[in-house]
C-alpha atoms as a PDB file:
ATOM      1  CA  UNK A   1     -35.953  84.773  83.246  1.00  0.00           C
ATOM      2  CA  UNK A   2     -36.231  88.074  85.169  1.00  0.00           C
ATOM      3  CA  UNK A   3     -39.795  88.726  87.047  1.00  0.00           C
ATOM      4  CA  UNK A   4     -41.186  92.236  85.584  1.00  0.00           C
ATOM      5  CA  UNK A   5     -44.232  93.974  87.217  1.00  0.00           C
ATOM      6  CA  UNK A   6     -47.514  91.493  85.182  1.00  0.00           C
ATOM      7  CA  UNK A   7     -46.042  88.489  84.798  1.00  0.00           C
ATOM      8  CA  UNK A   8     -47.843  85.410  86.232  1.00  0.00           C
ATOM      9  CA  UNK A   9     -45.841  83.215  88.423  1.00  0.00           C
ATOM     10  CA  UNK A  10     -46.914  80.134  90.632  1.00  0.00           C
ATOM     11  CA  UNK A  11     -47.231  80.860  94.035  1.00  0.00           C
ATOM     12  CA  UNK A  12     -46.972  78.186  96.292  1.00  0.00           C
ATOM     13  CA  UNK A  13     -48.210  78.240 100.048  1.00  0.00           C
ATOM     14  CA  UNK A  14     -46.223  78.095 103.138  1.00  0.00           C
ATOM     15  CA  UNK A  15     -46.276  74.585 104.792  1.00  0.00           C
ATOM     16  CA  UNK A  16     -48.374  75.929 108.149  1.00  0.00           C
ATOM     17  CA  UNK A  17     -50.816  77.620 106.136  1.00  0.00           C
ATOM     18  CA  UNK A  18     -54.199  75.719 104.985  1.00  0.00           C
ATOM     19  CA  UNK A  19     -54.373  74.831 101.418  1.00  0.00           C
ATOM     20  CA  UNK A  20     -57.381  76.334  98.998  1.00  0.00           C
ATOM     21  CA  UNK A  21     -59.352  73.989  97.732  1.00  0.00           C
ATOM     22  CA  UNK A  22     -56.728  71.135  98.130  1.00  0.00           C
ATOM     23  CA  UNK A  23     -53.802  72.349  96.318  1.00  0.00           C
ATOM     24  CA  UNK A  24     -50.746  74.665  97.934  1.00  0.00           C
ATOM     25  CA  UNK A  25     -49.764  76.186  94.227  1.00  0.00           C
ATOM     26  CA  UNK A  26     -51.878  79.552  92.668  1.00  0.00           C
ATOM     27  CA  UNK A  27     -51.559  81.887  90.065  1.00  0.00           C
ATOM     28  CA  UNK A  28     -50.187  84.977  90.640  1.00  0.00           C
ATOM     29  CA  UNK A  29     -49.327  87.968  89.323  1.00  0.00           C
ATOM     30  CA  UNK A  30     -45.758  90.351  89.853  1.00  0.00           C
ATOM     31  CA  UNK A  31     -46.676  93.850  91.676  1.00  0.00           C
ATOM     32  CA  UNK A  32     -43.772  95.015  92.149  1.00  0.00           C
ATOM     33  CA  UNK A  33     -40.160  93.743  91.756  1.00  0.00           C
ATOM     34  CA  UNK A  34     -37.535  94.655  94.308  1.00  0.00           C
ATOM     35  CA  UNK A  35     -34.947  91.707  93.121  1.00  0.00           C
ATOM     36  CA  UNK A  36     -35.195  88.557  90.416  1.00  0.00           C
ATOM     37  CA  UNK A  37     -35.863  86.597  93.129  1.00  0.00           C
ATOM     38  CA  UNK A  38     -38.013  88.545  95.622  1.00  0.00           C
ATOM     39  CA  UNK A  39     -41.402  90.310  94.548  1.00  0.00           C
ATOM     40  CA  UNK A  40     -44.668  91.118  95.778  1.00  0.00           C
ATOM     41  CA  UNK A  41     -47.921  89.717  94.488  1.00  0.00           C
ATOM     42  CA  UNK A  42     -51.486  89.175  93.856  1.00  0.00           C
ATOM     43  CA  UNK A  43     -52.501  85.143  93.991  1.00  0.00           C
ATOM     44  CA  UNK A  44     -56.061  84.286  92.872  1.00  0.00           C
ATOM     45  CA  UNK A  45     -57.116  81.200  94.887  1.00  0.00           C
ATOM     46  CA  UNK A  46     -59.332  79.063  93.204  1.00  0.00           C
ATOM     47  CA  UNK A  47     -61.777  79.198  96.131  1.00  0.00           C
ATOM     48  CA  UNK A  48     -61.740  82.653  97.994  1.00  0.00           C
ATOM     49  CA  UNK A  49     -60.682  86.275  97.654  1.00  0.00           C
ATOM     50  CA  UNK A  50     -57.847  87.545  96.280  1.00  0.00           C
ATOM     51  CA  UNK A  51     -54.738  87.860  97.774  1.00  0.00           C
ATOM     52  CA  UNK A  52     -51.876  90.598  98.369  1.00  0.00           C
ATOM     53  CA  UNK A  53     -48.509  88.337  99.375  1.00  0.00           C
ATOM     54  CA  UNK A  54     -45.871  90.970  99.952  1.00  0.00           C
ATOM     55  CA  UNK A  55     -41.585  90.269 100.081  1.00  0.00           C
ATOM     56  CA  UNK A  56     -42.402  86.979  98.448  1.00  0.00           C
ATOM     57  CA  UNK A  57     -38.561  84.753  97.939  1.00  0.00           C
ATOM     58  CA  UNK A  58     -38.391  82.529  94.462  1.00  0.00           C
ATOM     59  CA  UNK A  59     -38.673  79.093  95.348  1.00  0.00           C
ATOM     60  CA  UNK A  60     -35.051  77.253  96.282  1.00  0.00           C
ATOM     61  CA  UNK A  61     -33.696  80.754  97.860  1.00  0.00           C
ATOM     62  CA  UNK A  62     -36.680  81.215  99.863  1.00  0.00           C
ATOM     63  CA  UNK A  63     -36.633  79.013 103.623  1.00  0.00           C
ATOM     64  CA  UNK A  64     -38.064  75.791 103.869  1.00  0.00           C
ATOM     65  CA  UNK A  65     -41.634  75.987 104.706  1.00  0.00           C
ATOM     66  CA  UNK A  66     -42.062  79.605 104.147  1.00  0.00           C
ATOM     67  CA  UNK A  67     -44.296  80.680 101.164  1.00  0.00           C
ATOM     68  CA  UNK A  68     -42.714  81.688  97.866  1.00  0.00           C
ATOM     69  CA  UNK A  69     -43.034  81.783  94.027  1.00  0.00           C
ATOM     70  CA  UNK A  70     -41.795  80.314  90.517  1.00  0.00           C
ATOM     71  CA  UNK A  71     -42.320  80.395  87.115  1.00  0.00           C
ATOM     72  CA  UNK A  72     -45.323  77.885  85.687  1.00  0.00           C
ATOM     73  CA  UNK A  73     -43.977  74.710  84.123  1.00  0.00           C
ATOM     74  CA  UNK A  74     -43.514  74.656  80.526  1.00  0.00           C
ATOM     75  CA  UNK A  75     -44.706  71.592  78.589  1.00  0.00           C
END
């Protein structure tokens, strides 16, 4: 799948950064897309503001530890 600006992705938390309300994975939606695997977003935390997450890597290409997005798991 390619990401297109609205879509709602998962994004998931770097590793030094404190999770919201116990998880590390939010919803998010695509802002702006400048590759398939790098975009900018806006994450709704469950508890807490939203939040603008800019030059955000697809999970697996992104570095270990850093923050970074996929799509929501299909049952």
């Amino acid at each position: 799948m390619k990401p297109t600006m609205g879509r709602i992705v998962i994004y998931k938390q770097a590793a030094h950064e404190a999770p919201h309300n116990a998880t590390r994975e939010h919803p998010a939606i695509v802002t702006h897309v400048y590759t398939d695997d790098y975009v900018n977003l806006m994450v709704f935390f469950d508890s807490g503001p939203v939040a603008a997450c800019t030059s955000i890597h697809r999970t697996g290409v992104a570095l270990e530890g850093s923050p970074s997005w996929d799509w929501p798991q299909r049952d």
